[in-house]
C-alpha atoms as a PDB file:
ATOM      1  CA  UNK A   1      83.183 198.462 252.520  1.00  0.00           C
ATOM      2  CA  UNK A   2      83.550 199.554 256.008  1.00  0.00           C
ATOM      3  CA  UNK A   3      86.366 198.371 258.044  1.00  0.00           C
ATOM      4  CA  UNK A   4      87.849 198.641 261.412  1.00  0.00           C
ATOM      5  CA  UNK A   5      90.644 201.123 262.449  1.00  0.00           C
ATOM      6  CA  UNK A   6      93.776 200.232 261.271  1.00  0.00           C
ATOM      7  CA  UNK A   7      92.530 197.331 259.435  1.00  0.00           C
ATOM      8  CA  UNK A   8      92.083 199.082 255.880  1.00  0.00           C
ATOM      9  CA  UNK A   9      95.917 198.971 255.447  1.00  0.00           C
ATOM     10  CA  UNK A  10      96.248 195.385 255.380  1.00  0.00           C
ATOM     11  CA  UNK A  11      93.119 195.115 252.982  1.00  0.00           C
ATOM     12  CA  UNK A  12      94.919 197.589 250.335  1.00  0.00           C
ATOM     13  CA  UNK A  13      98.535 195.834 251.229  1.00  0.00           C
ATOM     14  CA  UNK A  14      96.139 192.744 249.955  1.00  0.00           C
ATOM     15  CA  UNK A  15      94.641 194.305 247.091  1.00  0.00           C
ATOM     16  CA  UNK A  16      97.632 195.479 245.831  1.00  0.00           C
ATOM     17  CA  UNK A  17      99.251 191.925 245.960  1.00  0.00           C
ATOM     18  CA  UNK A  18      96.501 190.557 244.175  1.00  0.00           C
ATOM     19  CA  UNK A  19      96.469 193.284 241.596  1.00  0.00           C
ATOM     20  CA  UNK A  20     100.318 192.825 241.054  1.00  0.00           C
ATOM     21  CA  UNK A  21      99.620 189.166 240.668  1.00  0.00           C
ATOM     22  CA  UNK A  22      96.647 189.576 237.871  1.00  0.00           C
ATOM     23  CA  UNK A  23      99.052 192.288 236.114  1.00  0.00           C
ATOM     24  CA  UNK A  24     102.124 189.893 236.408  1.00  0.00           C
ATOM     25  CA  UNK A  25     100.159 186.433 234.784  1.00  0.00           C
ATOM     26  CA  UNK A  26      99.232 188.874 231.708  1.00  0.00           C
ATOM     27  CA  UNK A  27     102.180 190.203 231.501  1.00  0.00           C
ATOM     28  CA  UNK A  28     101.910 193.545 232.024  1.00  0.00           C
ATOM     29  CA  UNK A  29     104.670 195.049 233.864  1.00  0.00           C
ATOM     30  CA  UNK A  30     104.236 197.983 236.875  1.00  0.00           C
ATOM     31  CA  UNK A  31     106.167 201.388 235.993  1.00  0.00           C
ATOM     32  CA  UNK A  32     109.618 201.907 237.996  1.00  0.00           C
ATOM     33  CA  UNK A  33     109.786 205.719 239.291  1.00  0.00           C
ATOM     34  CA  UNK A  34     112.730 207.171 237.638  1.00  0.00           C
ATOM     35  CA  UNK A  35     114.230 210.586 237.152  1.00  0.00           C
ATOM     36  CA  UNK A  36     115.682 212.293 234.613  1.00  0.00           C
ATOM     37  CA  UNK A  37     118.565 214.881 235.154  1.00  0.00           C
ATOM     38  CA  UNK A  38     120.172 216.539 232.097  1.00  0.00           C
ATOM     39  CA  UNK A  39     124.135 216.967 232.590  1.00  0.00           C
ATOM     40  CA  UNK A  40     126.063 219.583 229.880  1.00  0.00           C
ATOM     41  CA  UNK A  41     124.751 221.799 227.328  1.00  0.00           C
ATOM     42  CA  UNK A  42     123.802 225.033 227.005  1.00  0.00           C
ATOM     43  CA  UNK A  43     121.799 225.251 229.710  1.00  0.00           C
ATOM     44  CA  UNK A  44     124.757 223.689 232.528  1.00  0.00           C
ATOM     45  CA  UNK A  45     126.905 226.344 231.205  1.00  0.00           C
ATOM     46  CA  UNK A  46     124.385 229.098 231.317  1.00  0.00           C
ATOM     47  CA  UNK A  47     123.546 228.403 234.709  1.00  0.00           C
ATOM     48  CA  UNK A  48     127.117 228.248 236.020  1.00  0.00           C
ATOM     49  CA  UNK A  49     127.611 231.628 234.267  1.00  0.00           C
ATOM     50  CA  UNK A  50     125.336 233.135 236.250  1.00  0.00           C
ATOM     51  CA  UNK A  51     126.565 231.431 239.638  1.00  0.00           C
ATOM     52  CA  UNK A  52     130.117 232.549 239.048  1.00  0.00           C
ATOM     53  CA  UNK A  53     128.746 235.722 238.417  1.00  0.00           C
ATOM     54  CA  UNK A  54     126.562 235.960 241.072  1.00  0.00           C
ATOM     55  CA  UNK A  55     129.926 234.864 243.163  1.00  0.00           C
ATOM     56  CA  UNK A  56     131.869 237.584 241.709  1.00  0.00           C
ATOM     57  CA  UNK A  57     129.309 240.421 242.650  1.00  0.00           C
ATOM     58  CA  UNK A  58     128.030 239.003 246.009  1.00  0.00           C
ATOM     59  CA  UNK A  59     124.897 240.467 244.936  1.00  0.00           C
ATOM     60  CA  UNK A  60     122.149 239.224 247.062  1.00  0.00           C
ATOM     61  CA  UNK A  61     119.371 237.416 245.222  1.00  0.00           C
ATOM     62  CA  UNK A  62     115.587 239.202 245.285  1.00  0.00           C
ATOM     63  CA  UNK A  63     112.684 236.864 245.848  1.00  0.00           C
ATOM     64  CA  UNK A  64     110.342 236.419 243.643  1.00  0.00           C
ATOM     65  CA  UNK A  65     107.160 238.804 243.919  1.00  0.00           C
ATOM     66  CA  UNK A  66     108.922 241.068 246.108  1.00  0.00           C
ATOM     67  CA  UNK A  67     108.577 244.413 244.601  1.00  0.00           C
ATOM     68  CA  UNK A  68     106.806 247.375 245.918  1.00  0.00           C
END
């Protein structure tokens, strides 16, 4: 299908509508973005270790790759 400039967005804003609709009268749900962030355990505690230590020593941190 070729379209006009700028016109393809409002086709796919219409697609997806319809699509949403179809999914919605079979009851199938769309997925929700969501993220998952681990608070505690071993691995909070680790990493604030090595911050505080890193604070302690004012050491400066090397990049990654960068040796001769």
């Amino acid at each position: 299908m070729t379209t006009k400039p700028g016109t393809q967005f409002g086709i796919k804003r219409r697609a997806y509508m319809m699509i949403k609709a179809a999914f919605a009268e079979n009851g199938i749900k769309m997925a929700v973005p969501t993220v998952h962030v681990e608070s505690g355990g071993e691995t909070a505690a680790a990493a604030h270790q090595a911050t505080q230590t890193l604070k302690k020593s004012k050491a400066p941190l090397e990049a990654v790759g960068d040796t001769p």
